[in-house]
Protein backbone atom coordinates (compact mmCIF):
# COMPACT_ATOMS: atom_id res chain seq x y z
CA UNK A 1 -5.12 2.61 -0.34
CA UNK A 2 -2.52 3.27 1.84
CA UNK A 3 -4.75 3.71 4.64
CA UNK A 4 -6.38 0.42 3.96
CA UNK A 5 -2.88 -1.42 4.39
CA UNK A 6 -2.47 0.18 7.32
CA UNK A 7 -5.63 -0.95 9.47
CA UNK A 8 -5.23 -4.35 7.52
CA UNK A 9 -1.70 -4.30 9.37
CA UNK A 10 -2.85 -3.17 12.89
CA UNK A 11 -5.80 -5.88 12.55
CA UNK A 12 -3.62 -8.66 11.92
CA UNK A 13 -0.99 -7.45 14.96
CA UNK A 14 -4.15 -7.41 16.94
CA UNK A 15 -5.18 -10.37 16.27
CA UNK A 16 -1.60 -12.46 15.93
CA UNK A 17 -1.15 -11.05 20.02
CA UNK A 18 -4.62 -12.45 20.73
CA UNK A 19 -3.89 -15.41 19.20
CA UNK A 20 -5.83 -15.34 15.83
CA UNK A 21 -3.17 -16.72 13.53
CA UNK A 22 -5.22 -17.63 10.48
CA UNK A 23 -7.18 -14.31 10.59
CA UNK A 24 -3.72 -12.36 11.36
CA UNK A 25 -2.14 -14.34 8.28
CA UNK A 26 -4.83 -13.30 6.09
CA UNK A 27 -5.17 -9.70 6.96
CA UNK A 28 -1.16 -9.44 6.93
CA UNK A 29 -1.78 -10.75 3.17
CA UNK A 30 -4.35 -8.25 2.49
CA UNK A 31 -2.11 -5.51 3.73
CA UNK A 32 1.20 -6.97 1.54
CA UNK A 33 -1.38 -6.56 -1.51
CA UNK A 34 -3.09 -3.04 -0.88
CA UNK A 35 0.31 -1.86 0.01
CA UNK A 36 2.29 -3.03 -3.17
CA UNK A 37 -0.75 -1.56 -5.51
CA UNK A 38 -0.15 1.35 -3.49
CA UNK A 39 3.47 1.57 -4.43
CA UNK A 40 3.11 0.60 -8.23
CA UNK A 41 0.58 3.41 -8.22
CA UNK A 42 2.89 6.11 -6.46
CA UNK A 43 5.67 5.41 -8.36
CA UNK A 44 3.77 5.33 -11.93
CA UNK A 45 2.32 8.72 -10.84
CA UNK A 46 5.04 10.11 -9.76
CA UNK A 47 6.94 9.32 -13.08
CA UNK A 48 4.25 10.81 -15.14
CA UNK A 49 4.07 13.86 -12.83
CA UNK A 50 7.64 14.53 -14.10
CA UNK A 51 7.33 13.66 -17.54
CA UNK A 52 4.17 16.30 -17.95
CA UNK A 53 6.08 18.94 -16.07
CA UNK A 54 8.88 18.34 -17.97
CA UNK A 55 6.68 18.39 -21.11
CA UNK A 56 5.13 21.55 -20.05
CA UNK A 57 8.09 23.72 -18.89
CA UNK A 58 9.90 22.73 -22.22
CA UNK A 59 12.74 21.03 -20.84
């Protein structure tokens, strides 16, 4: 996902220097999306990756 965001970012500065705004806008959108999912998603698997190890160690 992350990946995504990132070539959705490097499209829209490619196209925003060419002079592309309403493309630019709309892939800088699409990367502000992909990249928030990607955070909720980190963080909520980070959180349960402590909670199980926590759960299995016993502490």
């Amino acid at each position: 996902m992350l990946k995504w965001a990132l070539i959705f970012a490097v499209v829209a500065l490619i196209a925003g220097a060419l002079g592309f705004g309403g493309i630019a806008g709309a892939a800088a959108g699409i990367a502000k999306i992909l990249f928030f999912i990607f955070l909720v998603g980190f963080v909520l698997f980070l959180v349960l990756g402590v909670m199980a190890g926590r759960k299995i160690s016993g502490g």
